[in-house]
Protein backbone atom coordinates (compact mmCIF):
# COMPACT_ATOMS: atom_id res chain seq x y z
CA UNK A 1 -54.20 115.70 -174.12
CA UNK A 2 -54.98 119.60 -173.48
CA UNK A 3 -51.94 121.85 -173.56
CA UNK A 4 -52.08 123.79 -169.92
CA UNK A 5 -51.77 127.86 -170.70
CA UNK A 6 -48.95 129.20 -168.75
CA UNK A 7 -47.70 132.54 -168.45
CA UNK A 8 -44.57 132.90 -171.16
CA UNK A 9 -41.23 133.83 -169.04
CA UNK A 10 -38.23 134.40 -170.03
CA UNK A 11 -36.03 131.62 -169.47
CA UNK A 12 -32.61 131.49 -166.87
CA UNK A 13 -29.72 130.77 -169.03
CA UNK A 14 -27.20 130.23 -166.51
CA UNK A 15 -26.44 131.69 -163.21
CA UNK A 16 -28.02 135.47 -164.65
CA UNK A 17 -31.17 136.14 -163.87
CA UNK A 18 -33.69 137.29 -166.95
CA UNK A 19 -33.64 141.19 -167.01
CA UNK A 20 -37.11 142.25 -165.30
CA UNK A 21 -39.08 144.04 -167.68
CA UNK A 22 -40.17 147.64 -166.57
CA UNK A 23 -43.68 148.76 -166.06
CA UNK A 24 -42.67 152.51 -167.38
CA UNK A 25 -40.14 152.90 -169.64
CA UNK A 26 -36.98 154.43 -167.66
CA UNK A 27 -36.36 157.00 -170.02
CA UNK A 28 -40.22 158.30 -169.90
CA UNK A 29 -40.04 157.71 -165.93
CA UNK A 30 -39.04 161.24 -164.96
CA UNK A 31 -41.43 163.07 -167.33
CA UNK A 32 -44.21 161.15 -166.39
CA UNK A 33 -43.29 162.07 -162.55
CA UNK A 34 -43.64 165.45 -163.36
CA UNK A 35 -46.45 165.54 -165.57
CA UNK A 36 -48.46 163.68 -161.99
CA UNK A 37 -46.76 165.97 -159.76
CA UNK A 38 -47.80 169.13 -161.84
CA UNK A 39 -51.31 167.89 -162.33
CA UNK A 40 -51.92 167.56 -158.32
CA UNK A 41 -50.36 170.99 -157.65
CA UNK A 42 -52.90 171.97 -160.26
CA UNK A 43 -55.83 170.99 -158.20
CA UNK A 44 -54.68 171.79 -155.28
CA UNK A 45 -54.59 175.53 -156.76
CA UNK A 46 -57.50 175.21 -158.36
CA UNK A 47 -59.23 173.92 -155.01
CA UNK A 48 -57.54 176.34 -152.65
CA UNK A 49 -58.66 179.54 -155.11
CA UNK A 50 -62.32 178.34 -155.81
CA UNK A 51 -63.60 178.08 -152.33
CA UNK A 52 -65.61 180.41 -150.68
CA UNK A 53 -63.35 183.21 -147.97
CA UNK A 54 -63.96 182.19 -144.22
CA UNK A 55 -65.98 184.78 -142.34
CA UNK A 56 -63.56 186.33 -139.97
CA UNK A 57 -63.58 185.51 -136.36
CA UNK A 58 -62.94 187.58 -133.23
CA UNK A 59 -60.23 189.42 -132.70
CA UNK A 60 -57.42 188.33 -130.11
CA UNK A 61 -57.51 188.98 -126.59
CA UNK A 62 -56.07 192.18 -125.14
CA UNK A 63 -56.08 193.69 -129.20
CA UNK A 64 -58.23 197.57 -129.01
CA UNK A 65 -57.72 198.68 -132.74
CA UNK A 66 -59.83 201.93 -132.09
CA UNK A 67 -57.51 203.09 -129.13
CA UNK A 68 -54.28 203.05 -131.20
CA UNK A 69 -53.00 206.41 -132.58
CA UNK A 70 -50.79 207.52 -135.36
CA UNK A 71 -47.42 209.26 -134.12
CA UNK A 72 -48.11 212.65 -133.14
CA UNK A 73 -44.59 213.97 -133.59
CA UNK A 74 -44.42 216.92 -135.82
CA UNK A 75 -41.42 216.56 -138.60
CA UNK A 76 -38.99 220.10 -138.48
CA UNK A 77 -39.34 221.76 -141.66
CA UNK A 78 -36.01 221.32 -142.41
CA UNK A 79 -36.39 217.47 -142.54
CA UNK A 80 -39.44 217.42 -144.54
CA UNK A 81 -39.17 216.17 -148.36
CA UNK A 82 -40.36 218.70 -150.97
CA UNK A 83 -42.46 216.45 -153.05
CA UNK A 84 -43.71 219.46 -155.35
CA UNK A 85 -43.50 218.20 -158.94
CA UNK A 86 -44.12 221.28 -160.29
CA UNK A 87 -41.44 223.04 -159.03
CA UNK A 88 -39.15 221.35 -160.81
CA UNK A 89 -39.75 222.36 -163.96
């Protein structure tokens, strides 16, 4: 007679259940986590910084860069900061 293969389980001794076995081993778990999680932000960087800038589009409704002005206040003398290094010495 030919012997069937089977798959080799652990056997149920009792009411317990056979402790599963795990596919990583729990104390590599978290380090391989972030090794995967550090590799994908790693693309993502690499992705995001290696394409090409976007032309730029039109500007927003009601926006007139050329017709703004600077303040045209004049500051009192007296309020002015001396920014002369050479004085100082």
């Amino acid at each position: 007679m030919a012997h069937k293969k089977s798959k080799q389980r652990e056997r149920q001794i009792g009411k317990k259940q056979p402790a599963k076995k795990h596919l990583i081993n729990p104390r590599y778990r978290s380090t391989i986590w972030t090794i995967i999680i550090v590799v994908i932000l790693l693309i993502f960087f690499i992705i995001n910084n290696t394409r090409s800038l976007p032309e730029q589009g039109p500007y927003p409704p009601n926006y007139n860069a050329a017709t703004e002005r600077g303040p045209d206040t004049v500051i009192n003398k007296k309020l002015q900061m001396d920014t002369h290094i050479n004085d100082l010495k």
